[in-house]
C-alpha atoms as a PDB file:
ATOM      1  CA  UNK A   1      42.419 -80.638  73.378  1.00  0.00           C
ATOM      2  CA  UNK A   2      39.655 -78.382  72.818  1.00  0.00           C
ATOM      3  CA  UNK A   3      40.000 -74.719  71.229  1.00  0.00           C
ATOM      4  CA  UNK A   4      38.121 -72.376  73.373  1.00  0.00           C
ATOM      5  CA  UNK A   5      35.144 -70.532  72.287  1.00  0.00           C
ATOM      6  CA  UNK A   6      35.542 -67.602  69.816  1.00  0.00           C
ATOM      7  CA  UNK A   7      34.354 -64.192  71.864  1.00  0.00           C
ATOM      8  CA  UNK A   8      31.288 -62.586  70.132  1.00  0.00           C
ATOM      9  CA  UNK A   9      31.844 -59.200  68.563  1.00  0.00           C
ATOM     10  CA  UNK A  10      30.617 -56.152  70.451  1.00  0.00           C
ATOM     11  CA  UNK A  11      26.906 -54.663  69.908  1.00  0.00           C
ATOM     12  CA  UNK A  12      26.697 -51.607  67.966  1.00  0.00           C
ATOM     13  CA  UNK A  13      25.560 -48.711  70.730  1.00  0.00           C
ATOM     14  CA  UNK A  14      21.661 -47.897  70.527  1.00  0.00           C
ATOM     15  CA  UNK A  15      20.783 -44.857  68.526  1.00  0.00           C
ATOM     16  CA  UNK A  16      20.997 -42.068  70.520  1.00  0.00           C
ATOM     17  CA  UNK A  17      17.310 -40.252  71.179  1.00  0.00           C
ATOM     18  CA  UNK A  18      19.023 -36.830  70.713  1.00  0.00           C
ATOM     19  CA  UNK A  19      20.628 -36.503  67.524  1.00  0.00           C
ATOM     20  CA  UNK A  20      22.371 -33.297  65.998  1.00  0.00           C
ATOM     21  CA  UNK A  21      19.730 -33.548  63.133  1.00  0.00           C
ATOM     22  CA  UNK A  22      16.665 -33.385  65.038  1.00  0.00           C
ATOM     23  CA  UNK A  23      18.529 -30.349  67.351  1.00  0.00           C
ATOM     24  CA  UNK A  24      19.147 -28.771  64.046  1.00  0.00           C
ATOM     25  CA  UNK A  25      15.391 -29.121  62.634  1.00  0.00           C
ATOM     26  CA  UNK A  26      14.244 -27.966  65.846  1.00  0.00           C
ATOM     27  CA  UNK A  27      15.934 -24.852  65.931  1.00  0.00           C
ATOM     28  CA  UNK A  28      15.110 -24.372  62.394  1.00  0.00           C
ATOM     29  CA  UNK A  29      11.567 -24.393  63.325  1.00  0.00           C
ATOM     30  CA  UNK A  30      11.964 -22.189  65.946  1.00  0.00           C
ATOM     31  CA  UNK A  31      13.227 -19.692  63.992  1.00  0.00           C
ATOM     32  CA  UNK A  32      11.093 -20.114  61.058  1.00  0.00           C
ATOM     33  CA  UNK A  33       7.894 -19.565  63.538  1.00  0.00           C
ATOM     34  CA  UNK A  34      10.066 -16.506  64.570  1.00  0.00           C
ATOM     35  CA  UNK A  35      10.325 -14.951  61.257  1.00  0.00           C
ATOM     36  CA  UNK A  36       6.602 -15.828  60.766  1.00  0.00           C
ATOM     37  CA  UNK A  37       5.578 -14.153  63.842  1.00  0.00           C
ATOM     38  CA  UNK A  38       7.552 -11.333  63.218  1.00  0.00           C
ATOM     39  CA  UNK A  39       6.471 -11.202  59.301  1.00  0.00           C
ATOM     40  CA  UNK A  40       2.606 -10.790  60.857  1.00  0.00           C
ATOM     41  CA  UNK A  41       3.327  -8.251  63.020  1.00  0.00           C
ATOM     42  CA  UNK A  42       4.902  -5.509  60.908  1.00  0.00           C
ATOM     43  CA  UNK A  43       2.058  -6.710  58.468  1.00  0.00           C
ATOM     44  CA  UNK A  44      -0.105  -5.715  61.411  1.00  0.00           C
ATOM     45  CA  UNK A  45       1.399  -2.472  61.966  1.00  0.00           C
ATOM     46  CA  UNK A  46       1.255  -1.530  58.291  1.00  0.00           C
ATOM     47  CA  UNK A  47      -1.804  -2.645  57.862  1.00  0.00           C
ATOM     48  CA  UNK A  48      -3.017  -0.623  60.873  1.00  0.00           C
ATOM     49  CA  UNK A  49      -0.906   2.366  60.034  1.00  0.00           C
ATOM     50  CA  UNK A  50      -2.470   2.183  56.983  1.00  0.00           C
ATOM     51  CA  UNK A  51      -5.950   2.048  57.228  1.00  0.00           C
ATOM     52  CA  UNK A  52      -5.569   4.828  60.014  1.00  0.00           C
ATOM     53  CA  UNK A  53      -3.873   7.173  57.542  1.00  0.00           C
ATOM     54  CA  UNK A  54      -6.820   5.833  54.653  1.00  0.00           C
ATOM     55  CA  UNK A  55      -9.712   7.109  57.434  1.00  0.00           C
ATOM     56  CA  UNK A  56      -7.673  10.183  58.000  1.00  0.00           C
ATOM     57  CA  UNK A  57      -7.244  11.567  54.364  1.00  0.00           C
ATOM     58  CA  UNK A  58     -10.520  10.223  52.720  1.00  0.00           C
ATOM     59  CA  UNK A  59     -13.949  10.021  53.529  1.00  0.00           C
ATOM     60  CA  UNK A  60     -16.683   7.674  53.188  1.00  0.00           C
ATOM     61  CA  UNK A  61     -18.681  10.250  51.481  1.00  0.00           C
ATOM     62  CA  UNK A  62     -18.655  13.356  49.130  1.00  0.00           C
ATOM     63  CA  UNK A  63     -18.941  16.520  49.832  1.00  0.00           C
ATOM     64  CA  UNK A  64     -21.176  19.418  47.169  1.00  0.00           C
ATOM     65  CA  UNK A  65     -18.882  21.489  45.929  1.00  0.00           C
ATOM     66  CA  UNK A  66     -20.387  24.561  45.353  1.00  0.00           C
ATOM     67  CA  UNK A  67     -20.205  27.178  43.030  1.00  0.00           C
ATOM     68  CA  UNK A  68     -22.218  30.358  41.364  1.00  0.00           C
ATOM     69  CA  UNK A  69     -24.799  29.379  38.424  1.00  0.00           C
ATOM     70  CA  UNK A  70     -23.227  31.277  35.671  1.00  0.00           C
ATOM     71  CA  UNK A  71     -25.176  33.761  33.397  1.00  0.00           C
ATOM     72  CA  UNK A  72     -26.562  33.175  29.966  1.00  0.00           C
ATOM     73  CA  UNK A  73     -23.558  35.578  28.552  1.00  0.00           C
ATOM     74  CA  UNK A  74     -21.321  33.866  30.630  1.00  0.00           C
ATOM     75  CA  UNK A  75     -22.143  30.214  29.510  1.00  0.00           C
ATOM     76  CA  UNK A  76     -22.680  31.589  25.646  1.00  0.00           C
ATOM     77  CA  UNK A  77     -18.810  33.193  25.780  1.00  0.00           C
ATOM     78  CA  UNK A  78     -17.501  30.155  27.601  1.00  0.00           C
ATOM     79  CA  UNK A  79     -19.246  27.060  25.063  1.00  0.00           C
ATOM     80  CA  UNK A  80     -17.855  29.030  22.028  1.00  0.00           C
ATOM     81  CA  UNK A  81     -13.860  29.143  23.160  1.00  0.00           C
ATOM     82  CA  UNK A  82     -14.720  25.260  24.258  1.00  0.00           C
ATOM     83  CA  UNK A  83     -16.959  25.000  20.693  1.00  0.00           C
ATOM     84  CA  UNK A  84     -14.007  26.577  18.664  1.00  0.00           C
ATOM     85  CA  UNK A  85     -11.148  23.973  20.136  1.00  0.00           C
ATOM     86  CA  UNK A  86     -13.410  20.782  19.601  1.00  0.00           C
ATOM     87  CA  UNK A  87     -13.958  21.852  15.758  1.00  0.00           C
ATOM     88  CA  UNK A  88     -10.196  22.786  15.686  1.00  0.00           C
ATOM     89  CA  UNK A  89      -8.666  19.351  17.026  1.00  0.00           C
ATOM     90  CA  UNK A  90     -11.891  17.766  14.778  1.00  0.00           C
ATOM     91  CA  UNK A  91     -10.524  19.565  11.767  1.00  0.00           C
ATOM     92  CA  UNK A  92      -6.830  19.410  12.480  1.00  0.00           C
ATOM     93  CA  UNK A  93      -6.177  23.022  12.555  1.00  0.00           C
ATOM     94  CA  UNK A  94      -3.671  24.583  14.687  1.00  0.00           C
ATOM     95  CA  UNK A  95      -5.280  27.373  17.171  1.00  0.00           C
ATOM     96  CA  UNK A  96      -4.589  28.111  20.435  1.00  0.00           C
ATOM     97  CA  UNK A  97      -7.515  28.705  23.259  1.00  0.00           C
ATOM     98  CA  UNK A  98      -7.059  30.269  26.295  1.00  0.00           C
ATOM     99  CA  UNK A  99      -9.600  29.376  29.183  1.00  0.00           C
ATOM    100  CA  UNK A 100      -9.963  31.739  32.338  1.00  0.00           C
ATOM    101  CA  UNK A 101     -11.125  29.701  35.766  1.00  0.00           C
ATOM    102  CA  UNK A 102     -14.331  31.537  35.493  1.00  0.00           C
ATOM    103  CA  UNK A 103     -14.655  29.872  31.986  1.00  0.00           C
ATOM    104  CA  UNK A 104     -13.973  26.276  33.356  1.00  0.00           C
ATOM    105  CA  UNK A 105     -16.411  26.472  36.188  1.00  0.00           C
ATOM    106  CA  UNK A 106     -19.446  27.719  33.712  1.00  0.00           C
ATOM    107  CA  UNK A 107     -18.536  24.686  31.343  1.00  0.00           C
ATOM    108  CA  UNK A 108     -18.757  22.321  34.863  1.00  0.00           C
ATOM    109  CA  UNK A 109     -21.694  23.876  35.532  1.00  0.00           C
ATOM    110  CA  UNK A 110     -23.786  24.092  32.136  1.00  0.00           C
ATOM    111  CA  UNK A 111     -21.901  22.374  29.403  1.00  0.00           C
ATOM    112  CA  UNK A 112     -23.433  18.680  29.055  1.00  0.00           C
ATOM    113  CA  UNK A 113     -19.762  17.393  28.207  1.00  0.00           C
ATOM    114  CA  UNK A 114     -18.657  18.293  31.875  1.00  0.00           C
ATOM    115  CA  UNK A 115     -21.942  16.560  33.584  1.00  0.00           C
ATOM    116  CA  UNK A 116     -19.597  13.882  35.390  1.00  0.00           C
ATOM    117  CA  UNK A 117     -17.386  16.991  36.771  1.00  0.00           C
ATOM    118  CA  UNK A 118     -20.665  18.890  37.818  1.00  0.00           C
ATOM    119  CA  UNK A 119     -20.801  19.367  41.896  1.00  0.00           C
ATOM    120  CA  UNK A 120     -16.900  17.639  41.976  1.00  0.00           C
ATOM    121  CA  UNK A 121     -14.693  20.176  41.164  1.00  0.00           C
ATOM    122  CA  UNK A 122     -14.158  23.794  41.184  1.00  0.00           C
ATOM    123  CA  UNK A 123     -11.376  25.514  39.318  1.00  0.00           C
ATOM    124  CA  UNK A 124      -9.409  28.715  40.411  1.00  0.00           C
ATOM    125  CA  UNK A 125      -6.068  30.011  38.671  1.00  0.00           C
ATOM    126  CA  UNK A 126      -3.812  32.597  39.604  1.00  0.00           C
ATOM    127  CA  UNK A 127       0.020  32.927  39.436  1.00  0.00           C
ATOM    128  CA  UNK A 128       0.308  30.273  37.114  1.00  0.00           C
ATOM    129  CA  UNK A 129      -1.235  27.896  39.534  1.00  0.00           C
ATOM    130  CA  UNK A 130      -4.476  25.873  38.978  1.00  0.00           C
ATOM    131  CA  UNK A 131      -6.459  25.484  42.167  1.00  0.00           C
ATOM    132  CA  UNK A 132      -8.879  22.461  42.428  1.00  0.00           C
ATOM    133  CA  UNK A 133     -11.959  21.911  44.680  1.00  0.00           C
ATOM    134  CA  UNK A 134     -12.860  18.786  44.600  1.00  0.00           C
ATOM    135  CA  UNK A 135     -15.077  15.489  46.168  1.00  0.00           C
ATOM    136  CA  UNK A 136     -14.282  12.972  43.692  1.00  0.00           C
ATOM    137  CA  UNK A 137     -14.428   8.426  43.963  1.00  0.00           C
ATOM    138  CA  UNK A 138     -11.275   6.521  44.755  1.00  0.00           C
ATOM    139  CA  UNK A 139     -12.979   3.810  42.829  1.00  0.00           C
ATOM    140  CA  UNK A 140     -10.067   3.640  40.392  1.00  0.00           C
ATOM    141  CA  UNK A 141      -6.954   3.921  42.808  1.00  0.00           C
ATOM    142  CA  UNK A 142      -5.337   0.537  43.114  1.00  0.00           C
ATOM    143  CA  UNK A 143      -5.645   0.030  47.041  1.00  0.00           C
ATOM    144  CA  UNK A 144      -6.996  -1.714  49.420  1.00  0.00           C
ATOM    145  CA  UNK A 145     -10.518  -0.494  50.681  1.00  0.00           C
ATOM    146  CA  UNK A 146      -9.883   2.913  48.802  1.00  0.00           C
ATOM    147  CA  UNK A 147     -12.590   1.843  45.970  1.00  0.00           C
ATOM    148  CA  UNK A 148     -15.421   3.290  48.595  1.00  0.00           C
ATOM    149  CA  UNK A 149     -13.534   5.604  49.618  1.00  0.00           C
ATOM    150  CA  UNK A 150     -14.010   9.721  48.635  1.00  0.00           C
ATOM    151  CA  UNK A 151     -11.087  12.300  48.405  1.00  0.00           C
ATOM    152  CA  UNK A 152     -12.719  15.785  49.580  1.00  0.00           C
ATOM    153  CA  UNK A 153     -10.151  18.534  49.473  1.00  0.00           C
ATOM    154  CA  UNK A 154      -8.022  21.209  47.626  1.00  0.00           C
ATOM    155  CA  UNK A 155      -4.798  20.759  45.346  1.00  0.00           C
ATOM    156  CA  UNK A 156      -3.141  23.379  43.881  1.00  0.00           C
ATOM    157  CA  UNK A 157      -0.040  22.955  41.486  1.00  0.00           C
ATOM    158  CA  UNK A 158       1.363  23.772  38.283  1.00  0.00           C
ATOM    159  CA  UNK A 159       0.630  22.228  34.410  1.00  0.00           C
ATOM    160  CA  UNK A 160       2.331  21.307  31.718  1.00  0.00           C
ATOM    161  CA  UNK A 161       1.039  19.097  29.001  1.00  0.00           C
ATOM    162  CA  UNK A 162       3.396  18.606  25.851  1.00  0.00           C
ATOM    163  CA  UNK A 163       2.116  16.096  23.029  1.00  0.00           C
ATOM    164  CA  UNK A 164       1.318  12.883  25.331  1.00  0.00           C
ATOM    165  CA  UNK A 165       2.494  13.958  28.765  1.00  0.00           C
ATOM    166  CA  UNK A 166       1.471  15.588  31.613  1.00  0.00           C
ATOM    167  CA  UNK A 167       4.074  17.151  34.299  1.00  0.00           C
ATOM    168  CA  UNK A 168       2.179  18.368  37.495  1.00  0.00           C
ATOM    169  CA  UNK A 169       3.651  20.336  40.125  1.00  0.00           C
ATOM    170  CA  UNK A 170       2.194  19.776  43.031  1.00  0.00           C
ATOM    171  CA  UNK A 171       2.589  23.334  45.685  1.00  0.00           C
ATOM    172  CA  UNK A 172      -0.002  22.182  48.551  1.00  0.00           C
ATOM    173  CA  UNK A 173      -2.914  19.772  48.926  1.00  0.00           C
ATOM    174  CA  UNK A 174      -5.357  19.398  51.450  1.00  0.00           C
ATOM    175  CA  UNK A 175      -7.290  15.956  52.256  1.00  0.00           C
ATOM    176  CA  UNK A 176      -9.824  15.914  54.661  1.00  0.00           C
ATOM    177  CA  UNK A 177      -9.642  19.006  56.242  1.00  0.00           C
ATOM    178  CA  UNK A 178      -5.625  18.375  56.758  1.00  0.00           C
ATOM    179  CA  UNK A 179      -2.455  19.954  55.075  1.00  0.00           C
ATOM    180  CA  UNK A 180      -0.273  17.099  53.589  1.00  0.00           C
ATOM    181  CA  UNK A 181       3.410  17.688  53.852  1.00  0.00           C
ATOM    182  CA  UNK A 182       4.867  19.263  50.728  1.00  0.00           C
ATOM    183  CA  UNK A 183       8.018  16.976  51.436  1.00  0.00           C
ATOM    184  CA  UNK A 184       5.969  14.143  50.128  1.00  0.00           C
ATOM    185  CA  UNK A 185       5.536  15.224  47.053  1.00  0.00           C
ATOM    186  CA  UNK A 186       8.765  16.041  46.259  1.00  0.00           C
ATOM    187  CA  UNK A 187      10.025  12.840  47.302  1.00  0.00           C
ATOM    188  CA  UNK A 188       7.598  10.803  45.072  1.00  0.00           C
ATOM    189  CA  UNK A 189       7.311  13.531  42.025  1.00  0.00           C
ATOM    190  CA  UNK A 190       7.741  11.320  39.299  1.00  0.00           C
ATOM    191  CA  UNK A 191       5.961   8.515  40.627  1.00  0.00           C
ATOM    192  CA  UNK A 192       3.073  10.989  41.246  1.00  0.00           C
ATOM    193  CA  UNK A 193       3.725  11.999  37.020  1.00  0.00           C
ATOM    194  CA  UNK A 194       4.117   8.572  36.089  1.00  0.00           C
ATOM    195  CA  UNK A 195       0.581   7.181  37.997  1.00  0.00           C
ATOM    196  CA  UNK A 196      -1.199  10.414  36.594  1.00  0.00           C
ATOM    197  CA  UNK A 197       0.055   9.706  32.933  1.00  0.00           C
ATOM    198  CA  UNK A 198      -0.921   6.185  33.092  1.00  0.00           C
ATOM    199  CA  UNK A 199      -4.002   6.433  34.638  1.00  0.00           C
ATOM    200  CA  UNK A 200      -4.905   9.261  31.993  1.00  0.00           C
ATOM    201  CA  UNK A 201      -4.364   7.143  29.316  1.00  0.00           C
ATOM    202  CA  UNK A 202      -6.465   3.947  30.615  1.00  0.00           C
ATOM    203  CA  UNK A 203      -8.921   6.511  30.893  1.00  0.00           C
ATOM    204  CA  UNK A 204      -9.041   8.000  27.324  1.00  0.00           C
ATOM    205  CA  UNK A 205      -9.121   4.811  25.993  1.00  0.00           C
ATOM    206  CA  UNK A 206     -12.056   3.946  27.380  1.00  0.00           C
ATOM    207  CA  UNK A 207     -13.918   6.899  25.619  1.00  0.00           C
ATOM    208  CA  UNK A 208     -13.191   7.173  21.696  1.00  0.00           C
ATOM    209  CA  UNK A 209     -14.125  10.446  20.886  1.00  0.00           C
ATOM    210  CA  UNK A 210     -12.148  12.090  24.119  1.00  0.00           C
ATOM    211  CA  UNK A 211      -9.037  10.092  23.189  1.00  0.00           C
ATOM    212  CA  UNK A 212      -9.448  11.611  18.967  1.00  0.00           C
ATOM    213  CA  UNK A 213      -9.262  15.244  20.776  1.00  0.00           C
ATOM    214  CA  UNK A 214      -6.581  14.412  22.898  1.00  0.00           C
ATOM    215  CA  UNK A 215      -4.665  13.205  19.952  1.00  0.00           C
ATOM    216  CA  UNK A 216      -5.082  16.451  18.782  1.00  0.00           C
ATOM    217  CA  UNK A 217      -3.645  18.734  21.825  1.00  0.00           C
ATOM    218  CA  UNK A 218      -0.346  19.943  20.845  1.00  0.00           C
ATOM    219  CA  UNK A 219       0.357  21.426  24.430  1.00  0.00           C
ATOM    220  CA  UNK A 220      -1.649  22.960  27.477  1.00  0.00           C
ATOM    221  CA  UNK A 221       0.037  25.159  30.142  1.00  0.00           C
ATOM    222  CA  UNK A 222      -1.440  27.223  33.112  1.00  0.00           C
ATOM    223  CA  UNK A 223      -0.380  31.049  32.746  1.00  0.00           C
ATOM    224  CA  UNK A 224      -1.081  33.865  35.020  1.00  0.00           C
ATOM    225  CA  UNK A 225      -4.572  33.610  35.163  1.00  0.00           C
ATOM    226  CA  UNK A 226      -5.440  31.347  32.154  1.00  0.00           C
ATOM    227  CA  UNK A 227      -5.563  27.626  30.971  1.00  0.00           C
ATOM    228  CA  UNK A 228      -3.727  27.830  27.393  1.00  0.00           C
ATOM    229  CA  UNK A 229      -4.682  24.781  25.070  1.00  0.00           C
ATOM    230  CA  UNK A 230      -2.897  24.446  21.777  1.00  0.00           C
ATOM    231  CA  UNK A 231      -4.007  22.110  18.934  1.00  0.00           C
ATOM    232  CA  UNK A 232      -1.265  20.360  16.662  1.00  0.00           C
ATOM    233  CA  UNK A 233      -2.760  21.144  13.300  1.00  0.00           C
ATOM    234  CA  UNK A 234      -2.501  19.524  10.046  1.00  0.00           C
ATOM    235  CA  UNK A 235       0.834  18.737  10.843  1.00  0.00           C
ATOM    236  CA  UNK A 236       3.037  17.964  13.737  1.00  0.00           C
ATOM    237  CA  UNK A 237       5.375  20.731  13.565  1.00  0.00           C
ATOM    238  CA  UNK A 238       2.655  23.412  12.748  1.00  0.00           C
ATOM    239  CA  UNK A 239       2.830  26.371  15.337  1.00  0.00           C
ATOM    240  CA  UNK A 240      -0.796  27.515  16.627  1.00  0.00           C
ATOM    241  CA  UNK A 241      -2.715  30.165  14.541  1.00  0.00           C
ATOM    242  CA  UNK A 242      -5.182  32.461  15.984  1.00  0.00           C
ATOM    243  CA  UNK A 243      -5.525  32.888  19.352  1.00  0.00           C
ATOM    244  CA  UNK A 244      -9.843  32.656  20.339  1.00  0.00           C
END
């Protein structure tokens, strides 16, 4: 008697064309060219709102800022006071200067250390507040298309300088023809210190000499009317002399 055929085992079911994996890397695309699309857009905003406020607040040129030649007396009277604090910070004597605004602007004007300042800046001071004309480069500001860019406008604000620091306080500042919001500056005070600082010190290490007087400034404050410089003296601790 013959045993029957053995039945063959079942075929495995085809591979389905529709798998959870390729649903999942699908969506995962989906979303990732989501997140892209979205990541160029706000880069597109901020990149527009950016450049827009750039164009608003600078210029692409400068402006002369203007001021009165000074007279023989007046650039004789200012060059000593500026004479007398070079030779004291040279010497490491202690003496205190005190600089009116009229001062400043005859040094901008004549003095061949202030050449680079000459038709930038004009300097006013009253109420213990320095006042600043100015149409300087934004070739040193670390942003995009600022480097041929110009700021033309006024600043006004407060000074303190104590050994190695400055402290500005910033009371109004106009760009461009337009009042910033004070808010501003209050919100980003000590960022505002901290860039100055910084950016002061690349600077006066680029220039030997500058940074050797500088290293010699025991403290400079805006008063009333006047710029008061004092040097540090033999020593540290020395309090300034004679007031020129």
């Amino acid at each position: 008697m013959n045993n029957p055929a053995p039945t063959p085992a079942p075929l495995p079911p085809p591979p389905s064309s529709g798998g959870g994996c390729g649903c999942c890397a699908g969506g995962c695309l989906s979303l990732f060219a989501i997140a892209v699309a979205g990541l160029a857009l706000v880069l597109c905003v901020t990149w527009f709102a950016y450049v827009k406020t750039l164009n608003t607040f600078t210029a692409d040129a400068p402006i002369a800022v203007q001021m009165e030649p000074p007279s023989e007396v007046q650039f004789a009277a200012a060059s000593q006071k500026f004479e007398e604090l070079r030779s004291a910070a040279a010497a490491k004597q202690s003496a205190t200067v005190e600089l009116t605004a009229a001062d400043l602007n005859t040094l901008i004007a004549r003095h061949p250390k202030f050449r680079d300042w000459r038709g930038k800046v004009r300097v006013a001071i009253e109420d213990s507040t320095m006042t600043l004309d100015l149409s300087v480069p934004l070739h040193d500001v670390p942003l995009p298309r600022a480097e041929r860019r110009w700021f033309n406008g006024t600043v006004r604000f407060g000074l303190n300088y104590d050994e190695d620091r400055f402290a500005l306080a910033v009371k109004s500042l106009e760009a461009n023809g337009r009042q910033l919001d004070l808010k501003l500056f209050d919100f980003m005070a000590g960022a505002l210190n901290e860039g100055f600082n910084e950016g002061f010190d690349k600077s006066q290490r680029r220039d030997r000499d500058s940074n050797e007087f500088w290293e010699n400034v025991k403290s400079i404050s805006v008063v009333d009317d006047k710029l008061i410089i004092t040097t540090k003296g033999a020593g540290a601790t020395v309090e300034a002399g004679a007031t020129i």
